[in-house]
PDB file of N, CA and C in Angstrom:
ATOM      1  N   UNK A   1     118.356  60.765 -70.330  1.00  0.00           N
ATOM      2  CA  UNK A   1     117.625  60.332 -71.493  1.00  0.00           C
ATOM      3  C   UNK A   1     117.712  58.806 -71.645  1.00  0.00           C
ATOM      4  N   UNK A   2     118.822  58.296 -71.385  1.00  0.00           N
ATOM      5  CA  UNK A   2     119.360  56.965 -71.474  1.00  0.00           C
ATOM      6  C   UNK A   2     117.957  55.914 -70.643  1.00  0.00           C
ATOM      7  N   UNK A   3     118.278  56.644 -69.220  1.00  0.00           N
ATOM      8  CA  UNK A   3     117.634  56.087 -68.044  1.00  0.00           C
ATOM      9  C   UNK A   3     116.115  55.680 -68.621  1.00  0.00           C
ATOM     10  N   UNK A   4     115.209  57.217 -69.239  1.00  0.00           N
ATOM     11  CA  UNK A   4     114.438  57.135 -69.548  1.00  0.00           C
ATOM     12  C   UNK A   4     113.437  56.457 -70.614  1.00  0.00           C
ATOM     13  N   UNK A   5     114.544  55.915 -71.693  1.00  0.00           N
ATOM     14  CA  UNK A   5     114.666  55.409 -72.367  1.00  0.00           C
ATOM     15  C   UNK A   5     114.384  54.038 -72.034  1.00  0.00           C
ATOM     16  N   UNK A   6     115.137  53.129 -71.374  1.00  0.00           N
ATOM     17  CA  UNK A   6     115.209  52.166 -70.703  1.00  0.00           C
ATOM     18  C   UNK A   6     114.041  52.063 -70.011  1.00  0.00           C
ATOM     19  N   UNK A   7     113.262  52.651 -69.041  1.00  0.00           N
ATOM     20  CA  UNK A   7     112.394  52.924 -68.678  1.00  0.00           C
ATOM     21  C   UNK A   7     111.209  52.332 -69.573  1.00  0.00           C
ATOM     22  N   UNK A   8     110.786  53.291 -70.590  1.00  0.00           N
ATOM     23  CA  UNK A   8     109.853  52.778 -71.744  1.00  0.00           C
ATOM     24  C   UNK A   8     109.924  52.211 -72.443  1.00  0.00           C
ATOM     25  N   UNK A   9     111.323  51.510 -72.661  1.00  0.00           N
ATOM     26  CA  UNK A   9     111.110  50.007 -73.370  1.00  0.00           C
ATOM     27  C   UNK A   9     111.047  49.247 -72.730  1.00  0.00           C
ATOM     28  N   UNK A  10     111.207  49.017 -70.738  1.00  0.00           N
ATOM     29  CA  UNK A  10     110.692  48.057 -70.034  1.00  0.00           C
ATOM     30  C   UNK A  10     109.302  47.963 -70.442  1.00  0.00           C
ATOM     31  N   UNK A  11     108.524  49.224 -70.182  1.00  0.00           N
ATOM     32  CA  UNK A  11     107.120  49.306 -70.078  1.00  0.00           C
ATOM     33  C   UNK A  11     106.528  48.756 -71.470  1.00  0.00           C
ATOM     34  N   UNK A  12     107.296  49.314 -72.283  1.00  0.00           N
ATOM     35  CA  UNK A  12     106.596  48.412 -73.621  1.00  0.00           C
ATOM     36  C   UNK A  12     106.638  46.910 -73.461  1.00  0.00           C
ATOM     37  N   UNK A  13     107.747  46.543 -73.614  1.00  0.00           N
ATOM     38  CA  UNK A  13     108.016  44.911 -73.700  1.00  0.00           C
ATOM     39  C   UNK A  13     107.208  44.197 -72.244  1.00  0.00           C
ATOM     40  N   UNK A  14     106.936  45.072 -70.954  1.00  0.00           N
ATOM     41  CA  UNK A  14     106.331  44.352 -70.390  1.00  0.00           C
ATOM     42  C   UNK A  14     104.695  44.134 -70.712  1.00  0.00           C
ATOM     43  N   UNK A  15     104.246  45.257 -71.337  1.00  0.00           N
ATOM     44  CA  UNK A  15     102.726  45.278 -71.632  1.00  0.00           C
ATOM     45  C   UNK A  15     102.851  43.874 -72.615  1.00  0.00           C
ATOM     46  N   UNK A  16     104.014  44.158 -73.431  1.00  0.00           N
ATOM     47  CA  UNK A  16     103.723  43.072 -74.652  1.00  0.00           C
ATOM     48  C   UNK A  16     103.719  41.686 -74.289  1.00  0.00           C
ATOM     49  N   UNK A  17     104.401  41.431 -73.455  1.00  0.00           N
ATOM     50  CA  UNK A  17     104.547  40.419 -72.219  1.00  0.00           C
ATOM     51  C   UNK A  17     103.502  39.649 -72.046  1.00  0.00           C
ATOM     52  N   UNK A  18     102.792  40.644 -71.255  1.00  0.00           N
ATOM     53  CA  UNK A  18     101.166  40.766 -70.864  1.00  0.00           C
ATOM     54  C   UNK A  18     100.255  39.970 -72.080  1.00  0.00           C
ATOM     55  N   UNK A  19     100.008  40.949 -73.039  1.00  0.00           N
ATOM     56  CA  UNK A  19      99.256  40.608 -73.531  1.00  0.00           C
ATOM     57  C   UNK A  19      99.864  38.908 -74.939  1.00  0.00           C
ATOM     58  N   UNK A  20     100.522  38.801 -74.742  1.00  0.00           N
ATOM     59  CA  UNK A  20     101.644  37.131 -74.820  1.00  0.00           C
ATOM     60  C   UNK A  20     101.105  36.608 -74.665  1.00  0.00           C
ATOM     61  N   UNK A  21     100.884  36.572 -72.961  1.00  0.00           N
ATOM     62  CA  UNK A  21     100.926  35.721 -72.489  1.00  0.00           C
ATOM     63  C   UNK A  21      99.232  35.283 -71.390  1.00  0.00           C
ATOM     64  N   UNK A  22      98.706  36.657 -71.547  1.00  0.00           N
ATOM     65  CA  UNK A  22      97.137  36.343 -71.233  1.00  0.00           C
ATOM     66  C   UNK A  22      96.405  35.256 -71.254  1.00  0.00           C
ATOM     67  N   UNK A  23      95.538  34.583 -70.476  1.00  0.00           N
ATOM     68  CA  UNK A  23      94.590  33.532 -70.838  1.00  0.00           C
ATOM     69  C   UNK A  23      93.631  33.480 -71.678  1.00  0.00           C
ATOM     70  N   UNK A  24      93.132  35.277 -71.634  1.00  0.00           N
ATOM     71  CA  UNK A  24      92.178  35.110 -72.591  1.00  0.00           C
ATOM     72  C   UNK A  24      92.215  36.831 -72.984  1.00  0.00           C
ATOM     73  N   UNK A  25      93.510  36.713 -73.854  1.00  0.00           N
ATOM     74  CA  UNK A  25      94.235  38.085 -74.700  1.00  0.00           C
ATOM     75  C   UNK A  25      92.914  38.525 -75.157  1.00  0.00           C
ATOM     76  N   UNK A  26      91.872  38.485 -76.037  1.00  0.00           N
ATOM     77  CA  UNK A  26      90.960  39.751 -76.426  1.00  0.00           C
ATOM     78  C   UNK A  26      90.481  40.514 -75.110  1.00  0.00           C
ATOM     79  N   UNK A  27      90.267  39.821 -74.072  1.00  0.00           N
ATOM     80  CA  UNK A  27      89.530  40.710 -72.624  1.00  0.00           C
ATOM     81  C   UNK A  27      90.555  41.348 -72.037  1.00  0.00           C
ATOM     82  N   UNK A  28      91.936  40.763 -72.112  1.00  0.00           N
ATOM     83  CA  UNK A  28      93.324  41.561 -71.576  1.00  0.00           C
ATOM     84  C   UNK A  28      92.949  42.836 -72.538  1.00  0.00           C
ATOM     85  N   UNK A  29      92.895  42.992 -74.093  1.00  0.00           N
ATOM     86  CA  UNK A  29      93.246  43.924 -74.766  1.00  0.00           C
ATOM     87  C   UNK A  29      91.910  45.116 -74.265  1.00  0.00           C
ATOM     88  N   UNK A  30      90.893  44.531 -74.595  1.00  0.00           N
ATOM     89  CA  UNK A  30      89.579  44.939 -74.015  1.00  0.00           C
ATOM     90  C   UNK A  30      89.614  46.459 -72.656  1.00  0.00           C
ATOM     91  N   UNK A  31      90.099  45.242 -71.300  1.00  0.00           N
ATOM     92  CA  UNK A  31      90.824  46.109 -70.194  1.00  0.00           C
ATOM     93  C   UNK A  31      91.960  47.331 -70.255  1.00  0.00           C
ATOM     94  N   UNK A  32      92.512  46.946 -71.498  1.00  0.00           N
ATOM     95  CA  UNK A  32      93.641  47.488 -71.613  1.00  0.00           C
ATOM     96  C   UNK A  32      93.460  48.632 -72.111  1.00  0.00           C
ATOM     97  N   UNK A  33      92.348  48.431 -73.023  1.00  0.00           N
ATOM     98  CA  UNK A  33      91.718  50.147 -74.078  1.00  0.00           C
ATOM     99  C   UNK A  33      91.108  50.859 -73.238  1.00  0.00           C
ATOM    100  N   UNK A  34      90.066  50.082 -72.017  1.00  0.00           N
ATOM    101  CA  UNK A  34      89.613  51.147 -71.413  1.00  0.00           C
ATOM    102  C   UNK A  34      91.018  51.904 -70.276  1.00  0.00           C
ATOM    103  N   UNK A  35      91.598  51.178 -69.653  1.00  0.00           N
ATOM    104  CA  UNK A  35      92.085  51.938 -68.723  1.00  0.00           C
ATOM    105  C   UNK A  35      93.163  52.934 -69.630  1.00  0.00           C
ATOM    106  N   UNK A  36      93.558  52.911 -70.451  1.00  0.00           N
ATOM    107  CA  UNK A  36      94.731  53.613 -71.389  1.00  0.00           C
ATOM    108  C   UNK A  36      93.316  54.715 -71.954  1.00  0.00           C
ATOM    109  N   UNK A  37      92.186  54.606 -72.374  1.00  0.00           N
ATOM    110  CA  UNK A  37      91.016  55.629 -72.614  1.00  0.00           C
ATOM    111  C   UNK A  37      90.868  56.006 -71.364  1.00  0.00           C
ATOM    112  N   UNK A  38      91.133  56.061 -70.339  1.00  0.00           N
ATOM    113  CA  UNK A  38      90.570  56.963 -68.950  1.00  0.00           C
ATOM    114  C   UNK A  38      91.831  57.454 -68.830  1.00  0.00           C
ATOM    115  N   UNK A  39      92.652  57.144 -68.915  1.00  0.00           N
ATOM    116  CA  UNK A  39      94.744  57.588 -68.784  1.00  0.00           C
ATOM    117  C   UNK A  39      94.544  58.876 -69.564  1.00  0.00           C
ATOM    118  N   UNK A  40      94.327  58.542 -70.872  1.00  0.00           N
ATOM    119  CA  UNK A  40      94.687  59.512 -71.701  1.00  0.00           C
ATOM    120  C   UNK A  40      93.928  60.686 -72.052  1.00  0.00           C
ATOM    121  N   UNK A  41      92.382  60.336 -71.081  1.00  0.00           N
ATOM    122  CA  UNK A  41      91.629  61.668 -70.715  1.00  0.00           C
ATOM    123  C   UNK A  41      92.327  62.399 -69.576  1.00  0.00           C
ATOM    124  N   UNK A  42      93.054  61.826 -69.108  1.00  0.00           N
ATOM    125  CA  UNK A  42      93.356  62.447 -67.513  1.00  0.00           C
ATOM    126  C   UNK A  42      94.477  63.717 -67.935  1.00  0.00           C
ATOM    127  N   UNK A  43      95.259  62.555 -69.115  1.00  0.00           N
ATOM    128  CA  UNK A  43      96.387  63.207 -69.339  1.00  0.00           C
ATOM    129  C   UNK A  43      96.010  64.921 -70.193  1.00  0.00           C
ATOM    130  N   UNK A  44      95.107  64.407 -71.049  1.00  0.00           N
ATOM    131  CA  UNK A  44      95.289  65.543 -71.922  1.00  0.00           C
ATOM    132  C   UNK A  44      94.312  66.627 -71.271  1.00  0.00           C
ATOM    133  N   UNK A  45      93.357  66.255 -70.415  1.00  0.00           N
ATOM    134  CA  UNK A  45      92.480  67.352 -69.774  1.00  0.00           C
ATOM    135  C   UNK A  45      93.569  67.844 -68.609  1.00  0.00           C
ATOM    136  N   UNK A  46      93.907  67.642 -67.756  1.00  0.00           N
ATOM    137  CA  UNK A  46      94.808  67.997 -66.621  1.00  0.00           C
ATOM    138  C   UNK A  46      96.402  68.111 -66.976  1.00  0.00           C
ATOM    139  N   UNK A  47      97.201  67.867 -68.031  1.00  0.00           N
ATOM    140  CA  UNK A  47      98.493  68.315 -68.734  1.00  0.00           C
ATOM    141  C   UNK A  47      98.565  68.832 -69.705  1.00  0.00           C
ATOM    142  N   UNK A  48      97.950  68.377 -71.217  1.00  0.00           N
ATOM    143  CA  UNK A  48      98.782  68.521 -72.166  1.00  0.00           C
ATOM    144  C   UNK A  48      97.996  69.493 -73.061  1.00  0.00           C
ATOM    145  N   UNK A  49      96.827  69.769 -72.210  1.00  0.00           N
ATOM    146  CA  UNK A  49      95.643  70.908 -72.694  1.00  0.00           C
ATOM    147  C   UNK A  49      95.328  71.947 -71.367  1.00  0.00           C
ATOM    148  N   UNK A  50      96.267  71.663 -70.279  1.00  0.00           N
ATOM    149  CA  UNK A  50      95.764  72.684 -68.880  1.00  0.00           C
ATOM    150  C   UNK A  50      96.388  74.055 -69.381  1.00  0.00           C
ATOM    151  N   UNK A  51      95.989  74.782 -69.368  1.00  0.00           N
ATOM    152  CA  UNK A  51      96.547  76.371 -69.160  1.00  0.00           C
ATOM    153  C   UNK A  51      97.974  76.719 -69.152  1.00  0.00           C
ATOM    154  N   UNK A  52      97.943  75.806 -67.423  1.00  0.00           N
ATOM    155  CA  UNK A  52      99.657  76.474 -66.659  1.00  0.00           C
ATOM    156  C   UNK A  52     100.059  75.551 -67.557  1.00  0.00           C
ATOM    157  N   UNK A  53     100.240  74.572 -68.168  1.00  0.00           N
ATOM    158  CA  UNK A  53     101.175  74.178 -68.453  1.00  0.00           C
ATOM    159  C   UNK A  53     101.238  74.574 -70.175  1.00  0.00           C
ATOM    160  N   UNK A  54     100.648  74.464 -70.807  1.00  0.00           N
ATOM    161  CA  UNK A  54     100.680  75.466 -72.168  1.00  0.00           C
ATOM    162  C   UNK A  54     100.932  76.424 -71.852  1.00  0.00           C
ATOM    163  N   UNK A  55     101.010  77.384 -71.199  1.00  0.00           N
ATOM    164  CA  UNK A  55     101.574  78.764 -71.115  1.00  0.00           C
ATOM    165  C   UNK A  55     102.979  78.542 -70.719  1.00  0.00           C
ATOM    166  N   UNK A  56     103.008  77.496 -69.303  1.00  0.00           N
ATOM    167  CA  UNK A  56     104.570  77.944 -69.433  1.00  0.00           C
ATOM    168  C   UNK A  56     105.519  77.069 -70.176  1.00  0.00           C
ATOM    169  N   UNK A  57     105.017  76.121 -70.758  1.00  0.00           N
ATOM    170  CA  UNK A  57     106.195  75.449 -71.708  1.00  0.00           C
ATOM    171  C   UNK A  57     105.817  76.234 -72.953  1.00  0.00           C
ATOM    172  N   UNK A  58     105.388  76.801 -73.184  1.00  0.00           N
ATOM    173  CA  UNK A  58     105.435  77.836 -74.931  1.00  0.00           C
ATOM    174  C   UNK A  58     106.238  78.850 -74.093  1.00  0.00           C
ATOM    175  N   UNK A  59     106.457  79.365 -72.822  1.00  0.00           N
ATOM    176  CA  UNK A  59     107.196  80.448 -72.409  1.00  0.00           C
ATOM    177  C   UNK A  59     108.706  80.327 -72.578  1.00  0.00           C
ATOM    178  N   UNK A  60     108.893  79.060 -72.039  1.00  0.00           N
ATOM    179  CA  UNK A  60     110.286  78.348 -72.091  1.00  0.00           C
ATOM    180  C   UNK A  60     110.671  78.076 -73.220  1.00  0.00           C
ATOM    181  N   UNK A  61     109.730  77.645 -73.735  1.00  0.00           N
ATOM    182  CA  UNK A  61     110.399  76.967 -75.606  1.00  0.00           C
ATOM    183  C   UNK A  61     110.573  78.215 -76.737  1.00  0.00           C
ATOM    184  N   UNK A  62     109.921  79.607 -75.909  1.00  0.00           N
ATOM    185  CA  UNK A  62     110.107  80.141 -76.916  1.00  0.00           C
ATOM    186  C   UNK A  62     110.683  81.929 -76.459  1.00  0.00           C
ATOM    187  N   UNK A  63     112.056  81.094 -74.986  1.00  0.00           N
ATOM    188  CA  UNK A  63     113.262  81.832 -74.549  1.00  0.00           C
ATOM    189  C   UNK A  63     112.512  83.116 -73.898  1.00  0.00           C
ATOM    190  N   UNK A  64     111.007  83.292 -73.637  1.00  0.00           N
ATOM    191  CA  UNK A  64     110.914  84.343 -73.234  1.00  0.00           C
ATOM    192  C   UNK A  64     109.298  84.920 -73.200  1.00  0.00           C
ATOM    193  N   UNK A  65     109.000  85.379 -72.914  1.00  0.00           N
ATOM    194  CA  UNK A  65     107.046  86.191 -72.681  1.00  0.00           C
ATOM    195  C   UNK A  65     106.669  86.100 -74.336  1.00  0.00           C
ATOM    196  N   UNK A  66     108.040  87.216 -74.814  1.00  0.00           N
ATOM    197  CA  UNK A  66     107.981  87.479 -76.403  1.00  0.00           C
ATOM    198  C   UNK A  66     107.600  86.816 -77.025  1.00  0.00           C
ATOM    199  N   UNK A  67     107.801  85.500 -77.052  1.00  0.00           N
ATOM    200  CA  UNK A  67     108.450  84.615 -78.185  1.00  0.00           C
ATOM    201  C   UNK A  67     107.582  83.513 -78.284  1.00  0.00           C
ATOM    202  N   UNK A  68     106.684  83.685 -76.880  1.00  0.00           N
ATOM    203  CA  UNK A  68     105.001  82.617 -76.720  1.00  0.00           C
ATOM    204  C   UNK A  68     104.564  82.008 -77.720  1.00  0.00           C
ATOM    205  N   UNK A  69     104.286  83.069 -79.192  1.00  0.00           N
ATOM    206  CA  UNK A  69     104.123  82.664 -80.404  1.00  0.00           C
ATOM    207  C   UNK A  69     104.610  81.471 -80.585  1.00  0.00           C
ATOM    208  N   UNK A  70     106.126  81.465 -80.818  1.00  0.00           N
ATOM    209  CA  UNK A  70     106.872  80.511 -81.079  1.00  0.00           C
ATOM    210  C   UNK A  70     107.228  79.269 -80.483  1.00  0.00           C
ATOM    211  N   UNK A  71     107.136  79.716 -79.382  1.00  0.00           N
ATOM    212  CA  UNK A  71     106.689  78.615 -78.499  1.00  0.00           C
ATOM    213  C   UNK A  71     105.858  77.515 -78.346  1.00  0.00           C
ATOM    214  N   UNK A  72     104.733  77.857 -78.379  1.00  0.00           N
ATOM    215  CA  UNK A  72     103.539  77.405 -78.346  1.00  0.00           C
ATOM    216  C   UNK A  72     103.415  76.682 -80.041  1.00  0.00           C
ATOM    217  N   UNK A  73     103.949  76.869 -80.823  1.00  0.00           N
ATOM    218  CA  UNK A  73     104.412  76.062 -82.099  1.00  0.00           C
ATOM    219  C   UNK A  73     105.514  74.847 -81.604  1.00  0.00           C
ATOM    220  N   UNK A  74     106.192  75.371 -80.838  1.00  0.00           N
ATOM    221  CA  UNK A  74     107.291  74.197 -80.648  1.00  0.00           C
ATOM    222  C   UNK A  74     106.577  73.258 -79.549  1.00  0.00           C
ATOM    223  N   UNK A  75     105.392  74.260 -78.905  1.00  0.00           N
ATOM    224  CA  UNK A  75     104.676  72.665 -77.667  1.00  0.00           C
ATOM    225  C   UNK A  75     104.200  71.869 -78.953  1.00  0.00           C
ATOM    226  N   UNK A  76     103.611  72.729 -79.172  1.00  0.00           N
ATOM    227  CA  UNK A  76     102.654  71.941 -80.450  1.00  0.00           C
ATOM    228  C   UNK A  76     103.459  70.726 -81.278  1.00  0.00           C
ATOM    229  N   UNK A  77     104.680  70.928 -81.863  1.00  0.00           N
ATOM    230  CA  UNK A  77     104.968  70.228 -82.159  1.00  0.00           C
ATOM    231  C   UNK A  77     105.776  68.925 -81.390  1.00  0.00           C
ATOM    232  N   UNK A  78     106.204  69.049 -80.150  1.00  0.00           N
ATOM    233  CA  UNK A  78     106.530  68.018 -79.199  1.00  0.00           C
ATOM    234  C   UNK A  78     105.404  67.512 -78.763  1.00  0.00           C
ATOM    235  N   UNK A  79     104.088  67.981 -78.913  1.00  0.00           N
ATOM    236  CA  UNK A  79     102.631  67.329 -78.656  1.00  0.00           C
ATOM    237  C   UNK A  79     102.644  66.044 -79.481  1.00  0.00           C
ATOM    238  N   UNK A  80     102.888  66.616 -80.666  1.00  0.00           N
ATOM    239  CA  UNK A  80     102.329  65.425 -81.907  1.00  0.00           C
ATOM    240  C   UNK A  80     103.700  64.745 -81.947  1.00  0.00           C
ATOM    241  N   UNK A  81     105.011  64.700 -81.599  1.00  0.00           N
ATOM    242  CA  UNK A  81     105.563  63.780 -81.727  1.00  0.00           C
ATOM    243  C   UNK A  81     105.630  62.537 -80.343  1.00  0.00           C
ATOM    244  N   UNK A  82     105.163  63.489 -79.271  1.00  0.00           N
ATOM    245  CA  UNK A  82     104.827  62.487 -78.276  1.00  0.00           C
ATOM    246  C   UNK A  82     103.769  61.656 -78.031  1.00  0.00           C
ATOM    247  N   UNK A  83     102.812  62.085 -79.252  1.00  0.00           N
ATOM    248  CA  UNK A  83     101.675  61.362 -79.249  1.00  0.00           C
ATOM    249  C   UNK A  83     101.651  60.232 -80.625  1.00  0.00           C
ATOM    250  N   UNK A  84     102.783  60.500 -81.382  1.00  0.00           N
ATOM    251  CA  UNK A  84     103.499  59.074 -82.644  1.00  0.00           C
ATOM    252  C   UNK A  84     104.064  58.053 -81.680  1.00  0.00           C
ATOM    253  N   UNK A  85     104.491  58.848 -81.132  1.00  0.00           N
ATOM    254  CA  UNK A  85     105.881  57.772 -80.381  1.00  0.00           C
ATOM    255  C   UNK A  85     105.061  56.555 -79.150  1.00  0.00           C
ATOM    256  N   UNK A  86     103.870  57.569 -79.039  1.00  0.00           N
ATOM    257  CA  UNK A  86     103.045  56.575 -77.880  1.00  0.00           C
ATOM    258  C   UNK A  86     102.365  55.983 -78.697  1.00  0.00           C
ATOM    259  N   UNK A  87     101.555  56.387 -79.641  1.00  0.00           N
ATOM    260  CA  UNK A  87     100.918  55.281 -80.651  1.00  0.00           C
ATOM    261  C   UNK A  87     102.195  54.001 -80.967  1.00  0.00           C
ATOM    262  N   UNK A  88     103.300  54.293 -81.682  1.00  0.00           N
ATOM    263  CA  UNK A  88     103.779  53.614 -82.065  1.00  0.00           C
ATOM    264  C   UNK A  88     104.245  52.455 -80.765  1.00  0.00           C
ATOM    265  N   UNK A  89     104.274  52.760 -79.382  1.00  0.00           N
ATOM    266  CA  UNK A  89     105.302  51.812 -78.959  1.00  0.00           C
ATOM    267  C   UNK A  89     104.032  51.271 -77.866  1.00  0.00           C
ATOM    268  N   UNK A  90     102.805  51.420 -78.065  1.00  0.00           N
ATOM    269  CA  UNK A  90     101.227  50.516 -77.868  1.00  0.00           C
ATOM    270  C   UNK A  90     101.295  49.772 -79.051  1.00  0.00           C
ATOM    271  N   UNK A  91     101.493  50.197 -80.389  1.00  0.00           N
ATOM    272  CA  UNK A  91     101.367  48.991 -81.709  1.00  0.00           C
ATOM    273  C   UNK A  91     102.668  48.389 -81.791  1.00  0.00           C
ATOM    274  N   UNK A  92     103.154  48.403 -81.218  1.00  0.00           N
ATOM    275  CA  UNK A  92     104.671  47.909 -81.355  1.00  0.00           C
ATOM    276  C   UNK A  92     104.518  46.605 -80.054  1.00  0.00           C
ATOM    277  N   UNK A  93     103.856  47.086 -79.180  1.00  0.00           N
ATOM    278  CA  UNK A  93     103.400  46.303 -77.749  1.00  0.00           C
ATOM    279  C   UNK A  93     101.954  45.125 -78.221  1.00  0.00           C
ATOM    280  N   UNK A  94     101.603  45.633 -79.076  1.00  0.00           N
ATOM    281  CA  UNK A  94     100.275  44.605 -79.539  1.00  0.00           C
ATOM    282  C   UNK A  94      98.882  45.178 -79.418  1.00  0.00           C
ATOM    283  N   UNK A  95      98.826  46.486 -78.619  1.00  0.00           N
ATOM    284  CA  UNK A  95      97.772  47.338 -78.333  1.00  0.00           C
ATOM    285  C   UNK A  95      97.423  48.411 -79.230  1.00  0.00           C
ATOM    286  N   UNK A  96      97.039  48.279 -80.573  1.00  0.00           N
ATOM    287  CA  UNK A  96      97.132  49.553 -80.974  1.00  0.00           C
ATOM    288  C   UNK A  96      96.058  50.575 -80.659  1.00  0.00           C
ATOM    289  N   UNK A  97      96.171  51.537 -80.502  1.00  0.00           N
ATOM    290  CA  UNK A  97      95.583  53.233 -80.093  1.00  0.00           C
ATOM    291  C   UNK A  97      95.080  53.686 -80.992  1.00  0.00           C
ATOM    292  N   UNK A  98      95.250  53.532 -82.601  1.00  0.00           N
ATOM    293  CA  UNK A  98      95.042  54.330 -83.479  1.00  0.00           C
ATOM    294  C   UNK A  98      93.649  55.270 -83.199  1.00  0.00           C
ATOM    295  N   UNK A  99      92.818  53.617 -83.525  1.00  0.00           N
ATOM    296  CA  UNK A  99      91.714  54.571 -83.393  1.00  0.00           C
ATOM    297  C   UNK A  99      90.602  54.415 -82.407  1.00  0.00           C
ATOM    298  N   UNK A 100      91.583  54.480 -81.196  1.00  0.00           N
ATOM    299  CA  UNK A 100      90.678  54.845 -79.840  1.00  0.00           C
ATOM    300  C   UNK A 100      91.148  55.708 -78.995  1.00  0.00           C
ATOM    301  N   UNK A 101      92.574  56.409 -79.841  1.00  0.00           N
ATOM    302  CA  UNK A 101      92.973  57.534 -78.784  1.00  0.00           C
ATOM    303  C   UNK A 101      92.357  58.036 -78.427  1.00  0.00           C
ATOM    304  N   UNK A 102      92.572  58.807 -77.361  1.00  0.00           N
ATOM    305  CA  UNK A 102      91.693  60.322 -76.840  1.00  0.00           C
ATOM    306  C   UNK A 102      92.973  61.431 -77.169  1.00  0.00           C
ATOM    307  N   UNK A 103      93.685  61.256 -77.933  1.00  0.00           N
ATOM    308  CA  UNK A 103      94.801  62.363 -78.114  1.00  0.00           C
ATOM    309  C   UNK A 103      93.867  62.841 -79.550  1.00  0.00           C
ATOM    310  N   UNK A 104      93.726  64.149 -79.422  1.00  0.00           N
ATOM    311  CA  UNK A 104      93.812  64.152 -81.121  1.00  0.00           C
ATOM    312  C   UNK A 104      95.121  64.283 -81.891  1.00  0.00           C
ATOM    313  N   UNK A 105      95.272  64.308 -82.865  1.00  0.00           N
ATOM    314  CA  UNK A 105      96.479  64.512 -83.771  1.00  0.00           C
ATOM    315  C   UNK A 105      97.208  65.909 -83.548  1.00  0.00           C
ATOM    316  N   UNK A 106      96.268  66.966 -83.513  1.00  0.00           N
ATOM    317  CA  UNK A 106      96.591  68.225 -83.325  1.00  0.00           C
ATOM    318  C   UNK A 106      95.997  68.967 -82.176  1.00  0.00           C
ATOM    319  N   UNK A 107      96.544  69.621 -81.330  1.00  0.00           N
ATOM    320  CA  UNK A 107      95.853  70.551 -80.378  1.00  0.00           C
ATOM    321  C   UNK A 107      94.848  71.459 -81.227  1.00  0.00           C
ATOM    322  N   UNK A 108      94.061  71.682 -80.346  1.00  0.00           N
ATOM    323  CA  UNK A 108      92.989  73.082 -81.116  1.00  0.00           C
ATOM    324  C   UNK A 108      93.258  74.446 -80.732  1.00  0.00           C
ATOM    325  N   UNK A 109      94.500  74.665 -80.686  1.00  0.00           N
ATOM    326  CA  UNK A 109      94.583  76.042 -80.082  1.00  0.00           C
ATOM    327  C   UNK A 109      96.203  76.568 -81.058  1.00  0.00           C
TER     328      UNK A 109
END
């Protein structure tokens, strides 16, 4: 967790870096929305909305086939806190996401 940790506050502070220190910061930010808008289609069409992987992390989170229900409440809710924590540490970086995510707030399922 530590490691990982470390990890994404490199990545933050280096984006923030970035956009610091740009020549011409609105076209850095510009570049920056689209490729983070094609990222975050990739992500949520092919991970965080694919099938296999909603089925089997609600399987796991919720100890069993049974318990899917419950599960699938607890993806749900590690959805929306992983999607604060990425808003927050893009506005924390100088990029804010608010309102150009491609995450919605809530899954539809």
């Amino acid at each position: 967790m530590q490691d990982e940790a470390r990890h994404v506050a490199y990545g933050t502070m280096h984006l923030q870096f970035l956009l610091d220190n740009a020549p011409d910061p609105d076209a850095q930010r510009r570049q920056l929305h689209e490729l983070a808008t094609a990222s975050e289609m990739f992500f949520l069409d092919l991970f965080f909305m694919h099938p296999a992987t909603v089925e089997s992390s609600s399987i796991l989170a919720g100890d069993g086939f049974d318990g899917i229900e419950k599960g699938l409440e607890i993806y749900k809710m590690a959805y929306r806190k992983m999607r604060e924590e990425y808003l927050l540490r893009t506005e924390l970086a100088g990029l804010d996401r608010r309102e150009k995510c491609m995450f919605p707030p809530d899954l539809p399922f």
